[in-house]
Protein backbone atom coordinates (compact mmCIF):
# COMPACT_ATOMS: atom_id res chain seq x y z
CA UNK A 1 0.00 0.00 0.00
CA UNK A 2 1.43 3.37 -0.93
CA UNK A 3 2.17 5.58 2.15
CA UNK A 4 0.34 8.49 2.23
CA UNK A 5 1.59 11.95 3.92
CA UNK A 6 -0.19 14.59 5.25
CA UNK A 7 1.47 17.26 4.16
CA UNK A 8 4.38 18.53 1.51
CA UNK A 9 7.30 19.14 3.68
CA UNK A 10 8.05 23.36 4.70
CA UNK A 11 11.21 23.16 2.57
CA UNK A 12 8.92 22.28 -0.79
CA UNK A 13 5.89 25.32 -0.02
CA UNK A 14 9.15 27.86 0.31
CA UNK A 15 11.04 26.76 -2.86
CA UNK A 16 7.09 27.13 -4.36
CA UNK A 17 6.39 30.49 -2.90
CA UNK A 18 9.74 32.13 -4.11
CA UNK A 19 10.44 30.17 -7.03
CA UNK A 20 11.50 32.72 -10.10
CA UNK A 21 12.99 32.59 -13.64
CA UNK A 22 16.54 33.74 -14.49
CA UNK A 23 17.51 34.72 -17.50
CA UNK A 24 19.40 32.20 -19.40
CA UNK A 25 22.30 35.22 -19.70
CA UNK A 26 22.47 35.25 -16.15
CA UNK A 27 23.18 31.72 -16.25
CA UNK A 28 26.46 30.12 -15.79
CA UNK A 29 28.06 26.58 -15.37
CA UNK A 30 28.49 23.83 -13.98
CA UNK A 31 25.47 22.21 -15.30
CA UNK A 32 23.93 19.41 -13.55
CA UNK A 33 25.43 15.53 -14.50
CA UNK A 34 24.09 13.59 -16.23
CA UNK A 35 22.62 11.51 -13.05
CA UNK A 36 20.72 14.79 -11.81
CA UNK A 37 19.45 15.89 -15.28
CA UNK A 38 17.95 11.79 -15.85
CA UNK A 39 16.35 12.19 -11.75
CA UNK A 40 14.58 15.18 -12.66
CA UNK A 41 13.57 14.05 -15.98
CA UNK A 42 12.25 11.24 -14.42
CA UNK A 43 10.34 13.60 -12.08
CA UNK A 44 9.10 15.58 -14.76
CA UNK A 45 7.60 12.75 -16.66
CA UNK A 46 5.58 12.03 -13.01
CA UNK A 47 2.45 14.47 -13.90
CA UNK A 48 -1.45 13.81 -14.24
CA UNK A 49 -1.59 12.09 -17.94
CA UNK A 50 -4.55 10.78 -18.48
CA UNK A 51 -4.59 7.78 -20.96
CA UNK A 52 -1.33 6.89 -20.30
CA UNK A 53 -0.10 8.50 -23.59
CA UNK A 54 3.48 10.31 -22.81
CA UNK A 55 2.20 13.06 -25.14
CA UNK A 56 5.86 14.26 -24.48
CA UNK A 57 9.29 13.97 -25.16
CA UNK A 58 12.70 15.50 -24.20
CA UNK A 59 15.52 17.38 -25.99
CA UNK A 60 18.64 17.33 -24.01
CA UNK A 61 20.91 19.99 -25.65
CA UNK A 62 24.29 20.39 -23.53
CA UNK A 63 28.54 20.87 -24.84
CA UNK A 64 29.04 21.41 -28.26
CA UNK A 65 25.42 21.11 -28.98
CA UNK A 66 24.13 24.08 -28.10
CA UNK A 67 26.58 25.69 -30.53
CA UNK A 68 25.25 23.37 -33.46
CA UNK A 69 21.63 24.29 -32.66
CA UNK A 70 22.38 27.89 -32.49
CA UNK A 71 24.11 27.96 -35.89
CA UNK A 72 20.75 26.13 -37.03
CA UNK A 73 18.50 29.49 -35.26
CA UNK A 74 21.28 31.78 -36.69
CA UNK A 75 20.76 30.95 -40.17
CA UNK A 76 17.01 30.62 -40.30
CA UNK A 77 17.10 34.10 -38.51
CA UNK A 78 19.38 35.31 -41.48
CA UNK A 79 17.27 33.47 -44.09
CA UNK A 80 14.63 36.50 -43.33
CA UNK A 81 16.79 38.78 -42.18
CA UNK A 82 19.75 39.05 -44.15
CA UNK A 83 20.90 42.46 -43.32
CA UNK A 84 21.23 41.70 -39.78
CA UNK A 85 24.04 43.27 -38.38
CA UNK A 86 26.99 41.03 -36.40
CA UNK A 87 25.97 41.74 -33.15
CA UNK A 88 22.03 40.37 -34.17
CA UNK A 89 23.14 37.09 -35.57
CA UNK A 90 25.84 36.67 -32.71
CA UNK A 91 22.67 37.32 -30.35
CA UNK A 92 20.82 34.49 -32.38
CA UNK A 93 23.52 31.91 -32.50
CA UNK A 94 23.87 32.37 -28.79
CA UNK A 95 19.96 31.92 -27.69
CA UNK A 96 21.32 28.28 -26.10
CA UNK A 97 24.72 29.37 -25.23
CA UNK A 98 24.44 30.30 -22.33
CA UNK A 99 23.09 27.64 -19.85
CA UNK A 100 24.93 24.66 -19.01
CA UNK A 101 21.89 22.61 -20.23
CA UNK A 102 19.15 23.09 -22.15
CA UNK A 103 16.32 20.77 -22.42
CA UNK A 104 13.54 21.11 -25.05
CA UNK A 105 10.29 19.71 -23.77
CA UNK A 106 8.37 18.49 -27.12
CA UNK A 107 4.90 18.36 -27.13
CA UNK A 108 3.35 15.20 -28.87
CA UNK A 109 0.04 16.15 -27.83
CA UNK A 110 -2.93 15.76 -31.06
CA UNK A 111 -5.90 14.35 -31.94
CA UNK A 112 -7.07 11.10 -29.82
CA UNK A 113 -10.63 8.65 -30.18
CA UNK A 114 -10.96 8.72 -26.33
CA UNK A 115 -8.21 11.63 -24.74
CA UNK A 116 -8.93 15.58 -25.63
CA UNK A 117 -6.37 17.06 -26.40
CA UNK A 118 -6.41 19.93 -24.34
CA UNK A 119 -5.87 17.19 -21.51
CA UNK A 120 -2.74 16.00 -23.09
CA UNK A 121 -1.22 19.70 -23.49
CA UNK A 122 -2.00 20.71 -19.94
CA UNK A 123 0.03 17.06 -19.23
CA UNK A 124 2.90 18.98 -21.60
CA UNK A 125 2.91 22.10 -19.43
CA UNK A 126 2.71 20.16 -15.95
CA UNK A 127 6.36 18.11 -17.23
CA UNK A 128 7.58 21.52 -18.02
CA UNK A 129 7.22 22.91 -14.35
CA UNK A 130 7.58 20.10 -12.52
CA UNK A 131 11.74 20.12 -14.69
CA UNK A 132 11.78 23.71 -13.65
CA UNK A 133 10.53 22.88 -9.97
CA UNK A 134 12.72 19.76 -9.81
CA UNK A 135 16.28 21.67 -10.78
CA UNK A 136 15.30 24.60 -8.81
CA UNK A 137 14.88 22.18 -5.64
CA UNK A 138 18.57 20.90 -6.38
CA UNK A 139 20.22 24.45 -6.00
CA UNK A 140 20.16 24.98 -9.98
CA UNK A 141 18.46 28.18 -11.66
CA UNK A 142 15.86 28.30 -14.67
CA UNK A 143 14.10 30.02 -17.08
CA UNK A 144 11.16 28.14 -19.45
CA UNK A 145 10.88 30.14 -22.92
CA UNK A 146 9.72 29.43 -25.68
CA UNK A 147 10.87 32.77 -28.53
CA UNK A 148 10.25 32.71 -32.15
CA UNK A 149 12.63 29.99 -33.14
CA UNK A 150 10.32 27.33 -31.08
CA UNK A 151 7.13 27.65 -33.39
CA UNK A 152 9.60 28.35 -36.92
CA UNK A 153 9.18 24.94 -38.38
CA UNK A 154 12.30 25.05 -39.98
CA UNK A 155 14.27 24.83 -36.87
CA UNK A 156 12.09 22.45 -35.35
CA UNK A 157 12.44 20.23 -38.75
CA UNK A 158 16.35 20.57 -38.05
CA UNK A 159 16.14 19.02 -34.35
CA UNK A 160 14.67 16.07 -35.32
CA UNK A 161 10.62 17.15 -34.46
CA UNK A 162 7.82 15.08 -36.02
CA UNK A 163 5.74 17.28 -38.46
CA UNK A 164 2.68 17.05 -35.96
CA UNK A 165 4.97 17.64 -32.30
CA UNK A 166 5.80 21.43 -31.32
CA UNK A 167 8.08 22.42 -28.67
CA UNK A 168 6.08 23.66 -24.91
CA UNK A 169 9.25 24.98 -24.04
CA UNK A 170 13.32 25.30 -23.55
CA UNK A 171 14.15 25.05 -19.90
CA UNK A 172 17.57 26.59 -19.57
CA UNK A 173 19.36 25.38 -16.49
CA UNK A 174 22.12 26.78 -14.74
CA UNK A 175 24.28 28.03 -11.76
CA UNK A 176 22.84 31.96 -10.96
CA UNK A 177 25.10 34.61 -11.19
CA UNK A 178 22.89 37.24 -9.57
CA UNK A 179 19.11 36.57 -9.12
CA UNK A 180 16.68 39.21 -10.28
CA UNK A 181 14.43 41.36 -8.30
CA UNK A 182 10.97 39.06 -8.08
CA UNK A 183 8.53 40.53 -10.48
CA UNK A 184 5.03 41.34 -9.38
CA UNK A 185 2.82 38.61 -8.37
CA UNK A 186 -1.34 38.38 -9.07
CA UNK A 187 -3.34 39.61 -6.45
CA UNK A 188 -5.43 37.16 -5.64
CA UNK A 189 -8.35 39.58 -5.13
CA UNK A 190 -8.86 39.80 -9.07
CA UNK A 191 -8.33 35.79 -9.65
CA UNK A 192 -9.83 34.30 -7.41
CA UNK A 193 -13.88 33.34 -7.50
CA UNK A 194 -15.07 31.37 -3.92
CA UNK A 195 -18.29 29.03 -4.04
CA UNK A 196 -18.99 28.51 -1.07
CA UNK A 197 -21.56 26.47 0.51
């Protein structure tokens, strides 16, 4: 029988209540091994996903890698902007540069006789925090973007994507440098609707 607990430890409802994005720039090495990275993975995969489907996949882009898949975003930048100036395409091949680690969550979700498809992209979305919320519990820092490259299907044909799978997001992991000033947060005055008894 699985043990049930009564409540999420104090450590997990901090990390929840201050957890924030950091710019990838603002991101430096190490990255996390290869052990850590497959743990949180593993951790991400663990959401609500009804029908069993995995309607998600992983892109692991680390080392050289992230070089070779910014020379892809470079030149389908320049391929509609060829005028771009040195310091534009240097900003382009970088997008992936600058984390350790860089892992593409792709989105499988589509069309299914019993499973909406809304279901299966909210599944995509819940593997894409709980990454973020996994690494940030480990000491690492984040950001989850997308930016124009992720819905350009020529870069997506490039890393491999099915014509029908998109990309929810890039989470770029990382050591912080310096941690931003928290943005602010919704009030939940204007968000949140009680019915009560």
């Amino acid at each position: 029988m699985t043990e049930i607990r009564d409540a999420a430890p104090a450590g997990t409802l901090d990390l929840l209540r201050t957890r924030r994005s950091v710019p990838p720039i603002l991101l430096d090495g190490p990255g996390p091994t290869a052990e850590e990275l497959d743990g949180w993975l593993a951790i991400a995969a663990r959401v609500p996903d009804h029908g069993k489907l995995s309607p998600w996949r992983f892109l692991v882009i680390e080392g050289a890698a992230r070089e070779r898949v910014g020379a892809i975003i470079e030149r389908t930048f320049l391929a509609d902007f060829p005028q771009a100036d040195e310091k534009r395409r240097a900003q382009e091949r970088q997008r992936l540069a600058h984390a350790p680690t860089v892992v593409g969550v792709v989105s499988r979700a589509g069309p299914h006789v019993k499973i909406p498809e809304w279901e299966q992209v909210l599944s995509v979305g819940a593997v894409c925090m709980n990454l973020v919320v996994a690494a940030n519990a480990a000491g690492y820092a984040t950001a989850w973007l997308t930016e124009w490259f992720a819905y350009d299907r020529r870069v997506l044909d490039a890393l491999g994507l099915d014509p029908a799978e998109r990309i929810a997001g890039f989470i770029h992991i990382g050591r912080a440098r310096e941690v931003p000033s928290d943005r602010p947060r919704p009030d939940l005055t204007q968000i949140v609707t009680r019915l009560g008894g």
